[in-house]
C-alpha atoms as a PDB file:
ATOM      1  CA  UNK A   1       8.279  -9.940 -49.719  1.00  0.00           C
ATOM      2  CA  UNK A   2       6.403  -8.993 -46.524  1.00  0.00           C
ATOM      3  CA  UNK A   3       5.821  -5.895 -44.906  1.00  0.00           C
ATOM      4  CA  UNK A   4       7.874  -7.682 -42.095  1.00  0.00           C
ATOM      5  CA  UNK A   5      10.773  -8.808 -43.984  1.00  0.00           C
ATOM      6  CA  UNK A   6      11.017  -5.473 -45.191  1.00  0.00           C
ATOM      7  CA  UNK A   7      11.009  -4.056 -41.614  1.00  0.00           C
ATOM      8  CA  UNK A   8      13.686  -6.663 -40.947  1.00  0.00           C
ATOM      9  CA  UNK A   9      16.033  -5.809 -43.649  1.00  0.00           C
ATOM     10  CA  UNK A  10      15.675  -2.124 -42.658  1.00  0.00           C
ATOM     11  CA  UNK A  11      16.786  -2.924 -39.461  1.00  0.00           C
ATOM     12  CA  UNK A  12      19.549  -5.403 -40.358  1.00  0.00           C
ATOM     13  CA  UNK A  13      21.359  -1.944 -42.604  1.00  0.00           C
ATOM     14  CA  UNK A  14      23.628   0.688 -41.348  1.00  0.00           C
ATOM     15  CA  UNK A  15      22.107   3.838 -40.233  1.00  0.00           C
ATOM     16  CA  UNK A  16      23.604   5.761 -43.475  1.00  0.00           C
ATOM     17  CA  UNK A  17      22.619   3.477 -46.252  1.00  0.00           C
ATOM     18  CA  UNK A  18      20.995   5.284 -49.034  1.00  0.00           C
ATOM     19  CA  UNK A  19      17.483   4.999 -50.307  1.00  0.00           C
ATOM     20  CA  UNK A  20      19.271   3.529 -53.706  1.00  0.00           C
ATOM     21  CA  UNK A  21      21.300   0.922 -51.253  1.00  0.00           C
ATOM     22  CA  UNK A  22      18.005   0.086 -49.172  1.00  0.00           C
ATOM     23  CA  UNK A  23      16.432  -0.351 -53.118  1.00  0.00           C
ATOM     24  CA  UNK A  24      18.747  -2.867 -54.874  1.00  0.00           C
ATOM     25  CA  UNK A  25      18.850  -4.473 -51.704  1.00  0.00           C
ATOM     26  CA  UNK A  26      15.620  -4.717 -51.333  1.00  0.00           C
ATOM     27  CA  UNK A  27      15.253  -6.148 -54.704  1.00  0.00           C
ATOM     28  CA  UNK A  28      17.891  -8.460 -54.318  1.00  0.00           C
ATOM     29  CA  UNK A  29      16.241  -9.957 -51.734  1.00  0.00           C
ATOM     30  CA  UNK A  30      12.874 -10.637 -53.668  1.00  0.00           C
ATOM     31  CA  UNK A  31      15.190 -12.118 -56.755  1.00  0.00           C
ATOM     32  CA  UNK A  32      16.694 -14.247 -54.474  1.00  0.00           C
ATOM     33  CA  UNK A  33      13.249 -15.342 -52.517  1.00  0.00           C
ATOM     34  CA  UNK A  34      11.811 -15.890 -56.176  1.00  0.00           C
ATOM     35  CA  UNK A  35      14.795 -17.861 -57.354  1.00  0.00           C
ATOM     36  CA  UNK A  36      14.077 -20.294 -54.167  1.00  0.00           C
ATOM     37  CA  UNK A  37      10.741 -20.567 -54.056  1.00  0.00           C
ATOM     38  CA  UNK A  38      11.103 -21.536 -58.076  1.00  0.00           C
ATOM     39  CA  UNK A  39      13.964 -24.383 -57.263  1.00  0.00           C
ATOM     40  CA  UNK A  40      11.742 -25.724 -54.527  1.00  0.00           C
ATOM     41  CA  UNK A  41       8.962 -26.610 -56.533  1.00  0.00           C
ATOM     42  CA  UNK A  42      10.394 -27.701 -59.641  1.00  0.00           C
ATOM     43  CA  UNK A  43      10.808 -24.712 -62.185  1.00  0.00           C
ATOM     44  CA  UNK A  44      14.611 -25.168 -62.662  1.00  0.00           C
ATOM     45  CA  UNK A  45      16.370 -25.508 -65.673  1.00  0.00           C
ATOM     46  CA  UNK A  46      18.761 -28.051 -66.610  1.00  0.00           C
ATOM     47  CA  UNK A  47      22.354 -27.277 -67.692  1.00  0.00           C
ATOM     48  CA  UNK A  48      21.710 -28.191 -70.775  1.00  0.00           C
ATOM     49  CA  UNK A  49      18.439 -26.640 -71.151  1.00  0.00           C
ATOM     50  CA  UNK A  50      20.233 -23.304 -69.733  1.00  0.00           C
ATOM     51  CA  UNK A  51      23.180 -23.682 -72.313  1.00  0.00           C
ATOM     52  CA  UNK A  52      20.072 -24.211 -75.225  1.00  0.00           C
ATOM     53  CA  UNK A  53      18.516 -21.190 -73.572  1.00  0.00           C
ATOM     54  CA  UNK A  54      21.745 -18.896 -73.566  1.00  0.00           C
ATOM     55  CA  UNK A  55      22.476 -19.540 -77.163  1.00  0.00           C
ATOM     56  CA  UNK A  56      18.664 -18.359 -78.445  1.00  0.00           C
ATOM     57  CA  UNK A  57      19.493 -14.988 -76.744  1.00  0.00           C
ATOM     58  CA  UNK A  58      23.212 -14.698 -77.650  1.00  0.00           C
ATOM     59  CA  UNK A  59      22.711 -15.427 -81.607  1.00  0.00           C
END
């Protein structure tokens, strides 16, 4: 995330949000960036792969 975007998203929030609001959202945003950058080039799971994956950690 860029200083920028960060600027942006400061902007873009109510006058009262609180530093822990400005935080998760903040981090949200990166998860999200991550999760799209990682689809567009190709580091996706499939379902099945995900379901495989899901049942390693739930066991």
């Amino acid at each position: 995330m860029t200083k920028e975007q960060i600027k942006n998203t400061l902007d873009s929030l109510p006058e009262n949000v609180s530093i822990e609001q400005l935080i998760e959202h903040l981090i949200f945003l990166d998860k999200v960036g991550k999760g799209l950058d990682d689809s567009e080039k190709g580091r996706i799971n499939t379902v099945e792969e995900a379901k495989q994956k899901l049942n390693k950690w739930l066991k």
